[in-house]
PDB file of N, CA and C in Angstrom:
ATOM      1  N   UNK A   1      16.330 -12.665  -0.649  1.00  0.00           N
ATOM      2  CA  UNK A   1      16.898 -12.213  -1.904  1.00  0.00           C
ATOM      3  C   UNK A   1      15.842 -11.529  -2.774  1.00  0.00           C
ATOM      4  N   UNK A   2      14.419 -12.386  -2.786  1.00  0.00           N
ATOM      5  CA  UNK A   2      13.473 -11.327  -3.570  1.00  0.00           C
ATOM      6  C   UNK A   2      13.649 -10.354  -3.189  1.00  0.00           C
ATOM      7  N   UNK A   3      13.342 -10.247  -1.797  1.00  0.00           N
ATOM      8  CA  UNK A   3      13.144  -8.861  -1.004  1.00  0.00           C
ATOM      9  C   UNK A   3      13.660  -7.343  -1.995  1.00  0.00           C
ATOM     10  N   UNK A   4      14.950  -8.126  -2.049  1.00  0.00           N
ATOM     11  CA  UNK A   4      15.852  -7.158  -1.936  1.00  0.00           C
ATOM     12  C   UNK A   4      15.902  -6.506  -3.764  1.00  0.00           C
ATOM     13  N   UNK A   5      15.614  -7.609  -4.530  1.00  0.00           N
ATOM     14  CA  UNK A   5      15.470  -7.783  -5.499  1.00  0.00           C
ATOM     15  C   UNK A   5      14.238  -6.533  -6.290  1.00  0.00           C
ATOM     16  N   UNK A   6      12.587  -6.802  -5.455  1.00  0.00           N
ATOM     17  CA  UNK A   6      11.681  -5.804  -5.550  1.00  0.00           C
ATOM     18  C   UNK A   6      12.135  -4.794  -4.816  1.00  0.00           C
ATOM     19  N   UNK A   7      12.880  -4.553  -3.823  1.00  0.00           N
ATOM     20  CA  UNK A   7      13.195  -2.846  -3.947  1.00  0.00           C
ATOM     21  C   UNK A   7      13.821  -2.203  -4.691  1.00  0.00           C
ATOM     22  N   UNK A   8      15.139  -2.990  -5.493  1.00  0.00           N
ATOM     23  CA  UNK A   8      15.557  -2.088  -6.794  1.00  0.00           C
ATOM     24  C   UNK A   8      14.165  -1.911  -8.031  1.00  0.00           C
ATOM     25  N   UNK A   9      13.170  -2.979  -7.560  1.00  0.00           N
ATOM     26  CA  UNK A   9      11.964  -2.303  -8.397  1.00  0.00           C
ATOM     27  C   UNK A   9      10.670  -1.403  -7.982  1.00  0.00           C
ATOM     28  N   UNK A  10      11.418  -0.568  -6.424  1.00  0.00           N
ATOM     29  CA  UNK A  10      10.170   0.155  -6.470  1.00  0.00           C
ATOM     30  C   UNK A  10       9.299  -0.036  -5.834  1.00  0.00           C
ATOM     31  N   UNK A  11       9.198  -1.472  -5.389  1.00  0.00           N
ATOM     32  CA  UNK A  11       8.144  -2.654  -4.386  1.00  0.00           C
ATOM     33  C   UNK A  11       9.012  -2.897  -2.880  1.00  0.00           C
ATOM     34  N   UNK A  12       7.692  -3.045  -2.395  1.00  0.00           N
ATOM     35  CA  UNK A  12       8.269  -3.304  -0.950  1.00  0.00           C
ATOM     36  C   UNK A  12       7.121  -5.112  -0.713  1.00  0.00           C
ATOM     37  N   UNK A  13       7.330  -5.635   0.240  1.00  0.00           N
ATOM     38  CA  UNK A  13       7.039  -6.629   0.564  1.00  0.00           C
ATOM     39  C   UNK A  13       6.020  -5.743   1.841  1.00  0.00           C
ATOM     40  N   UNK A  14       4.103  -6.252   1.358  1.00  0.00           N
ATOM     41  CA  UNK A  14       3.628  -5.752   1.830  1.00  0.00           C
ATOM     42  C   UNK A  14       3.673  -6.021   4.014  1.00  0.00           C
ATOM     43  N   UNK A  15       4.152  -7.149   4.158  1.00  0.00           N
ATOM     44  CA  UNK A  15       4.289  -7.699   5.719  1.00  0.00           C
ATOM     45  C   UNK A  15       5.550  -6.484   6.410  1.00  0.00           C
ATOM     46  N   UNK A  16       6.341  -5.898   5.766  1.00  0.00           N
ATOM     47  CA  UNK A  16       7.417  -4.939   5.998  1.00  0.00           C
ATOM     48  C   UNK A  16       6.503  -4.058   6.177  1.00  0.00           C
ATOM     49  N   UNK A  17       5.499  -3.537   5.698  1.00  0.00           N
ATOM     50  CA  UNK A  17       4.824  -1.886   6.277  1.00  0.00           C
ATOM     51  C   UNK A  17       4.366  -1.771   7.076  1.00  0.00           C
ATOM     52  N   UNK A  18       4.674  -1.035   8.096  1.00  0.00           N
ATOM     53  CA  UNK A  18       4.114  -0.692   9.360  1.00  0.00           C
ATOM     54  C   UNK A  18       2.937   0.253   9.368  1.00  0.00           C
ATOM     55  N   UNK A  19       1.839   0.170  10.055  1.00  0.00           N
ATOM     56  CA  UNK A  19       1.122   1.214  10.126  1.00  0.00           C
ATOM     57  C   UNK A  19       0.529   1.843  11.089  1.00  0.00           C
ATOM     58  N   UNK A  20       0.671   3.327  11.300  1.00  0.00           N
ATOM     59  CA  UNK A  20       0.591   3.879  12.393  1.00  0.00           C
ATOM     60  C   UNK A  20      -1.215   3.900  13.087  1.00  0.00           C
ATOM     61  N   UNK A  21      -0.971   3.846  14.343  1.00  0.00           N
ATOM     62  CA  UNK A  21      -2.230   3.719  14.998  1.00  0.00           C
ATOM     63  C   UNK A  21      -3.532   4.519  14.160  1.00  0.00           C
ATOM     64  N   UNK A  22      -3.054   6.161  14.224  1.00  0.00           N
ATOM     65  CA  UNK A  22      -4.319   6.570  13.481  1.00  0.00           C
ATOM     66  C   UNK A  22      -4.925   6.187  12.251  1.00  0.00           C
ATOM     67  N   UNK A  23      -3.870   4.877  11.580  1.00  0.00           N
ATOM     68  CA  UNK A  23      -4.838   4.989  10.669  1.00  0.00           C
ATOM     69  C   UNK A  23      -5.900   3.610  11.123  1.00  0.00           C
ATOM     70  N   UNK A  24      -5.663   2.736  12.339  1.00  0.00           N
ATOM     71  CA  UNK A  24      -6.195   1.907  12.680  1.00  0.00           C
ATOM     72  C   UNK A  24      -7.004   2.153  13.046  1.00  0.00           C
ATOM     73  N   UNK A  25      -7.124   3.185  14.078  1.00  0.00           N
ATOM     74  CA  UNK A  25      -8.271   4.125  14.137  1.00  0.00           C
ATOM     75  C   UNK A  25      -9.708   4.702  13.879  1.00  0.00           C
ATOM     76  N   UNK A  26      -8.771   5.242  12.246  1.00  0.00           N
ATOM     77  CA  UNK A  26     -10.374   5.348  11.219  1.00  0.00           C
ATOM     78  C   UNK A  26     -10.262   4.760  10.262  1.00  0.00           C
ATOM     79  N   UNK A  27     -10.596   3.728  10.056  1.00  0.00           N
ATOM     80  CA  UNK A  27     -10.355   3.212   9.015  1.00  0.00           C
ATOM     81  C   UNK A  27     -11.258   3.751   7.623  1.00  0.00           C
ATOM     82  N   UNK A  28     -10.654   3.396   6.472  1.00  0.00           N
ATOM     83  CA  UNK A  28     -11.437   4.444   5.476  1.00  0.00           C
ATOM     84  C   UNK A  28     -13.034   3.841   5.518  1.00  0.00           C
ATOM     85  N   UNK A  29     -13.919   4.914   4.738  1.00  0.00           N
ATOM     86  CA  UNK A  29     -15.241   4.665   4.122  1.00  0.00           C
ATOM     87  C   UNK A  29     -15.405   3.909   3.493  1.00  0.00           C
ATOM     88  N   UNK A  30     -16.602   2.952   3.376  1.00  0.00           N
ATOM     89  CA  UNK A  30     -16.753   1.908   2.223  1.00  0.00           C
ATOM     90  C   UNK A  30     -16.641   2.439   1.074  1.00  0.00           C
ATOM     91  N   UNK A  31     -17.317   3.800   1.386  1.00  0.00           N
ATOM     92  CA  UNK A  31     -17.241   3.994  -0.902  1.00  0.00           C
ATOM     93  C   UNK A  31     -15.935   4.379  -1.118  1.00  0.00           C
ATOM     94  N   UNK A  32     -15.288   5.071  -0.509  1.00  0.00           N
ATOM     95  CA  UNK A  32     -13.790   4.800  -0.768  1.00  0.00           C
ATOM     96  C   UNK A  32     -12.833   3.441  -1.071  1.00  0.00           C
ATOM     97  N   UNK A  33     -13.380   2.837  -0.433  1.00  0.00           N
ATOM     98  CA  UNK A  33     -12.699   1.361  -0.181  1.00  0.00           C
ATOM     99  C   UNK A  33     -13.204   0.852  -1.438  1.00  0.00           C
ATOM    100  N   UNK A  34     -14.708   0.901  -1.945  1.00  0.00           N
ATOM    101  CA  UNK A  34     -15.068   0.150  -3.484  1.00  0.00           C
ATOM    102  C   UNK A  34     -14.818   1.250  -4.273  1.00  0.00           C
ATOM    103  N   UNK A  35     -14.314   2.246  -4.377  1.00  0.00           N
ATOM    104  CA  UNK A  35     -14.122   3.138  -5.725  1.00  0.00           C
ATOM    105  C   UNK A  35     -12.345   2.912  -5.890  1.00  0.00           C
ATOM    106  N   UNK A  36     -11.891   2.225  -4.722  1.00  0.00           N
ATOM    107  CA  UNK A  36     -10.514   1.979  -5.313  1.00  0.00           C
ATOM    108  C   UNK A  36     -10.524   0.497  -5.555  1.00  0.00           C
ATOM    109  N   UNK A  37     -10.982  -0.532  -5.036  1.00  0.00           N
ATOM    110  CA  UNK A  37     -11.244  -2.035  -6.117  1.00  0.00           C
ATOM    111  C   UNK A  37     -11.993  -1.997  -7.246  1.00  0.00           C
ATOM    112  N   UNK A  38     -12.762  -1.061  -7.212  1.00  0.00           N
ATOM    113  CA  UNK A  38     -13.432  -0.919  -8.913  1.00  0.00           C
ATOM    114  C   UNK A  38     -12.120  -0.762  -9.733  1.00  0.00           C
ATOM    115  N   UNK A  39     -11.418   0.139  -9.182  1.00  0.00           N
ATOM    116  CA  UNK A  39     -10.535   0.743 -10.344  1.00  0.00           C
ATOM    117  C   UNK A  39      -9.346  -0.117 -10.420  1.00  0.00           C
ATOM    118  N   UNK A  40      -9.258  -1.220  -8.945  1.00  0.00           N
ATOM    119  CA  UNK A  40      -7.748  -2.161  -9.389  1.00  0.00           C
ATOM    120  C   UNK A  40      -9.000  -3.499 -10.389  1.00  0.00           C
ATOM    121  N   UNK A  41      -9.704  -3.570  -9.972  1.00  0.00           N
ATOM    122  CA  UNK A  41     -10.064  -4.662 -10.629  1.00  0.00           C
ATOM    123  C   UNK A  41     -10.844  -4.342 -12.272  1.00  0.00           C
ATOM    124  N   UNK A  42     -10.926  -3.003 -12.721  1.00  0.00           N
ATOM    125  CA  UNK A  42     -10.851  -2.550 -14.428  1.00  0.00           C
ATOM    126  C   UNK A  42      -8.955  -2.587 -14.552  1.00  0.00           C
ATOM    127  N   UNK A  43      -8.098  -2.491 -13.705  1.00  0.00           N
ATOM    128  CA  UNK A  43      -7.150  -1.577 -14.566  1.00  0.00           C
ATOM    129  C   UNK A  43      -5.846  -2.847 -13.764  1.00  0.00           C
ATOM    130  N   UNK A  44      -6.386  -3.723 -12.976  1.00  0.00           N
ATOM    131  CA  UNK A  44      -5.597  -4.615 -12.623  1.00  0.00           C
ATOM    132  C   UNK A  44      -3.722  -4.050 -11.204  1.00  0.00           C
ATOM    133  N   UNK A  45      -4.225  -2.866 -11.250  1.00  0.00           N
ATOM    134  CA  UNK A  45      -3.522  -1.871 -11.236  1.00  0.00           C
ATOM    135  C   UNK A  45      -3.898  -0.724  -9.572  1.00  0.00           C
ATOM    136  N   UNK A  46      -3.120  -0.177  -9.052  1.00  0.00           N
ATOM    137  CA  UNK A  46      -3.864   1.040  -8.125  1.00  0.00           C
ATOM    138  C   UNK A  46      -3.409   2.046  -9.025  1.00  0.00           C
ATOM    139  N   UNK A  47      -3.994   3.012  -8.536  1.00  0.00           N
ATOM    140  CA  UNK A  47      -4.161   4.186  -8.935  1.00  0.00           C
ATOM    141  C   UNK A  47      -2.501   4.811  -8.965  1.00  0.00           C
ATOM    142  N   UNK A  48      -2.529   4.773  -7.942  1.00  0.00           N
ATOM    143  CA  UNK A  48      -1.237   5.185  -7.073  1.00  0.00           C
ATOM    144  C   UNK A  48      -0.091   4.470  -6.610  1.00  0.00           C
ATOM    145  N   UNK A  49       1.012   4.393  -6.218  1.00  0.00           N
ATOM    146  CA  UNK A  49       1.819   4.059  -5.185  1.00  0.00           C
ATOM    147  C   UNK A  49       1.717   4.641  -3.752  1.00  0.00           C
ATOM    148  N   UNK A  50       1.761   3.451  -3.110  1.00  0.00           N
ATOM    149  CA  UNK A  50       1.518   4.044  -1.224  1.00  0.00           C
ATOM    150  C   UNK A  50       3.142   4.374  -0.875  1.00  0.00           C
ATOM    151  N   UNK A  51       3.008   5.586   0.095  1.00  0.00           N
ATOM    152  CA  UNK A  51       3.690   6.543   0.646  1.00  0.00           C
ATOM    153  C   UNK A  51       4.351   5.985   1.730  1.00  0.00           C
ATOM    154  N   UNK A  52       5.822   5.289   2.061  1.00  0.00           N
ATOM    155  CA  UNK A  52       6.107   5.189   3.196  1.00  0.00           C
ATOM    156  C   UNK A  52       7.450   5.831   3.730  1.00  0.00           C
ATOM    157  N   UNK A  53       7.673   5.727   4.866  1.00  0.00           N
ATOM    158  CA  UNK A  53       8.917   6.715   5.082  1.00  0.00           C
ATOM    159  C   UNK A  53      10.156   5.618   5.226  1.00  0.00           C
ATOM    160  N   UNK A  54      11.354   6.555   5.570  1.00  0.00           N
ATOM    161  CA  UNK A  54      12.460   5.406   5.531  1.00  0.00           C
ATOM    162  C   UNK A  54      12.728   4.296   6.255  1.00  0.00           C
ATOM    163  N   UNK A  55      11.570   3.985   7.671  1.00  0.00           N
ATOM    164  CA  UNK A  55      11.442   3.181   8.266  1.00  0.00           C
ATOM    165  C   UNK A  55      10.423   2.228   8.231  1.00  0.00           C
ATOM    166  N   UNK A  56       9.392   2.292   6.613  1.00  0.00           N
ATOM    167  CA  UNK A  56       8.622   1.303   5.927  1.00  0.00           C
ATOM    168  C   UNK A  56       7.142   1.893   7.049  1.00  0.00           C
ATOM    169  N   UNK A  57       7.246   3.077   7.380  1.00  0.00           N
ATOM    170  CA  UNK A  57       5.632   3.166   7.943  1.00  0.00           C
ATOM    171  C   UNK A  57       5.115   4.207   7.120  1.00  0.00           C
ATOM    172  N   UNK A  58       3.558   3.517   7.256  1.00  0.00           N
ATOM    173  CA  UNK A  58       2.826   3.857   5.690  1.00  0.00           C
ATOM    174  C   UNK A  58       2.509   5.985   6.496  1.00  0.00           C
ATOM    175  N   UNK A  59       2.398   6.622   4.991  1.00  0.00           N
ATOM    176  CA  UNK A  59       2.415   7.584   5.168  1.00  0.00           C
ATOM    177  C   UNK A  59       0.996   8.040   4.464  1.00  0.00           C
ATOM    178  N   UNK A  60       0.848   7.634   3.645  1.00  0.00           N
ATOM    179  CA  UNK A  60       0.144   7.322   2.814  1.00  0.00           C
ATOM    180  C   UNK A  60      -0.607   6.139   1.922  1.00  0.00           C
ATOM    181  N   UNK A  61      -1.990   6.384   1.786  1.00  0.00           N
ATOM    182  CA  UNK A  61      -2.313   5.315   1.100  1.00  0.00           C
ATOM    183  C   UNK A  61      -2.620   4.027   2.014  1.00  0.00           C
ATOM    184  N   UNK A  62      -3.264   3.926   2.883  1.00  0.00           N
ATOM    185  CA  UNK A  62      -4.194   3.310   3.509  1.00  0.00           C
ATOM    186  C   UNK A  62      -5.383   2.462   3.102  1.00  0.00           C
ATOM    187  N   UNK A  63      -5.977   2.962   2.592  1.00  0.00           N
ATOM    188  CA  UNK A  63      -6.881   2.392   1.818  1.00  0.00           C
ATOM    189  C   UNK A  63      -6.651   1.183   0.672  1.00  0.00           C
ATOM    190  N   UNK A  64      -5.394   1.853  -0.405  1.00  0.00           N
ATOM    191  CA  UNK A  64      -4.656   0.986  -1.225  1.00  0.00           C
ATOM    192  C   UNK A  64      -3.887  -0.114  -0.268  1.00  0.00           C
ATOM    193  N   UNK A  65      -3.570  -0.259   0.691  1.00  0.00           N
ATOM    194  CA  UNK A  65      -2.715  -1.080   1.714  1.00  0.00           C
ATOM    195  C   UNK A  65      -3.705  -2.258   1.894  1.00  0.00           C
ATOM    196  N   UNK A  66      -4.828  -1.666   2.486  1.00  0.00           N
ATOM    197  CA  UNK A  66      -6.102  -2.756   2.871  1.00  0.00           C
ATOM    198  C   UNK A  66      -6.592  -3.511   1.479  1.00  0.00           C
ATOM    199  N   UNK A  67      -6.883  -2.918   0.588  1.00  0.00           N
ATOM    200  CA  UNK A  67      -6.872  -3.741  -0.588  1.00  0.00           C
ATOM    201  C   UNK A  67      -6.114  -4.506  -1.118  1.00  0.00           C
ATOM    202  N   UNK A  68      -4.832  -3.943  -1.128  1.00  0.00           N
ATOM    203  CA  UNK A  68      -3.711  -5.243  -1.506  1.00  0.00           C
ATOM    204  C   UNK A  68      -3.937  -6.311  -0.255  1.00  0.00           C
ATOM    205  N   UNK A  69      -3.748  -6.147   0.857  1.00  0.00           N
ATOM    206  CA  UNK A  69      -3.893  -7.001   1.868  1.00  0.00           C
ATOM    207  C   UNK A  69      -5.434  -7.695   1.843  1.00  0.00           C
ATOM    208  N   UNK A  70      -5.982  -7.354   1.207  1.00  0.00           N
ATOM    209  CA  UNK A  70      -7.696  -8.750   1.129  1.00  0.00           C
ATOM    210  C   UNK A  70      -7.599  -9.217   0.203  1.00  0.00           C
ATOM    211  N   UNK A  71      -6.476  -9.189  -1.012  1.00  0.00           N
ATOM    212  CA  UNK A  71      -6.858  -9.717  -2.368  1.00  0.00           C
ATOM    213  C   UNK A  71      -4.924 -10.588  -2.060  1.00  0.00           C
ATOM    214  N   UNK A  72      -3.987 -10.489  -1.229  1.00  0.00           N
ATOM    215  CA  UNK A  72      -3.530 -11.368  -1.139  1.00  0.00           C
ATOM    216  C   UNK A  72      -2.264 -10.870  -1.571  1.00  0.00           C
ATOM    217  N   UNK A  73      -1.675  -9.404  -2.706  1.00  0.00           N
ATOM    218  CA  UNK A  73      -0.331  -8.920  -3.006  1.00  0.00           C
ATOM    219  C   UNK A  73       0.260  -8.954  -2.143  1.00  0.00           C
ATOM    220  N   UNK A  74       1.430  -9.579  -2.378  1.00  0.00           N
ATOM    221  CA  UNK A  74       2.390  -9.670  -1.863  1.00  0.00           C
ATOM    222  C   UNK A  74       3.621  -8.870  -1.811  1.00  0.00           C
ATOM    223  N   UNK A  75       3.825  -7.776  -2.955  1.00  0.00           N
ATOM    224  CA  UNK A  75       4.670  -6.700  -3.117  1.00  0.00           C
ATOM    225  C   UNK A  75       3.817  -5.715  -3.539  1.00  0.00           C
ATOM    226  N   UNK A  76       4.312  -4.761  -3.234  1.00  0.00           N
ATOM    227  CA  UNK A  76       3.531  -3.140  -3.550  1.00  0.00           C
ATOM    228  C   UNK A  76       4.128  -1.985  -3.788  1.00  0.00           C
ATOM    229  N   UNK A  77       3.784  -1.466  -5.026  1.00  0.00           N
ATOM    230  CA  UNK A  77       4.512  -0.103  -5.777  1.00  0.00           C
ATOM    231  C   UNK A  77       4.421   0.738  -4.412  1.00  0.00           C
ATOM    232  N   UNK A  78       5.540   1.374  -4.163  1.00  0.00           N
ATOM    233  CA  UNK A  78       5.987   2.223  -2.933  1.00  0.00           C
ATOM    234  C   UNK A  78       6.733   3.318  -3.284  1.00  0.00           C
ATOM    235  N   UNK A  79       6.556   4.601  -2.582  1.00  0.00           N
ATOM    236  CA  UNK A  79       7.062   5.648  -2.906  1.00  0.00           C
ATOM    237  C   UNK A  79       7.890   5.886  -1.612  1.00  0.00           C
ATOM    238  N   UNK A  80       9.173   6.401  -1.660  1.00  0.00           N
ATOM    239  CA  UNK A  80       9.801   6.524  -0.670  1.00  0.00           C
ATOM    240  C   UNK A  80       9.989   7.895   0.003  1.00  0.00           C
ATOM    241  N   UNK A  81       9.550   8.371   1.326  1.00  0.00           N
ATOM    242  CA  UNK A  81       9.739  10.210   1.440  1.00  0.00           C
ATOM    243  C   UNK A  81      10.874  10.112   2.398  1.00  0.00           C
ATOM    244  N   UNK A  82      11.285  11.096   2.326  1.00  0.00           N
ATOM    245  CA  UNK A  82      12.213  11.606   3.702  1.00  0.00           C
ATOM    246  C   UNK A  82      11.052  12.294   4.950  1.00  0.00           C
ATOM    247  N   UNK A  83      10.717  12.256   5.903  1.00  0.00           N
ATOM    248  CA  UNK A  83      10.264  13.223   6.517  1.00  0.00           C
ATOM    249  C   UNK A  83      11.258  14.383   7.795  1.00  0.00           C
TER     250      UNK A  83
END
């Protein structure tokens, strides 16, 4: 029922996102990786919403994914595309 609840807000339940091999691949740069926890941990906040398509695989925003996932969020501002 949450579930369903945070998608009329926009959030997805981060265990629902799938992510495609390449980004397992390369995973991002450290200074990438600390110039986006600097900025959730001043602003409590990401920058952004991560990008997924209508079948919950990330399109975007990788980096923001791995951070919510080491600090423990459990829902995540999500943008929805058609591709």
């Amino acid at each position: 029922m949450i579930d369903k609840i945070m998608k009329l807000l926009g959030k997805e339940n981060i265990r629902n996102i799938k992510i495609q091999d390449g980004f397992k691949k390369n995973p991002p740069r450290f200074k990438k990786m600390l110039e986006k926890m600097n900025y959730y941990n001043e602003y409590q906040n990401f920058e952004q919403p991560i990008v997924v398509n209508g079948d919950n695989v990330l399109i975007d925003g990788y980096t923001t994914y791995l951070i919510a996932k080491q600090l423990g969020i459990r829902y995540m501002k999500v943008k929805r595309v058609s591709l």
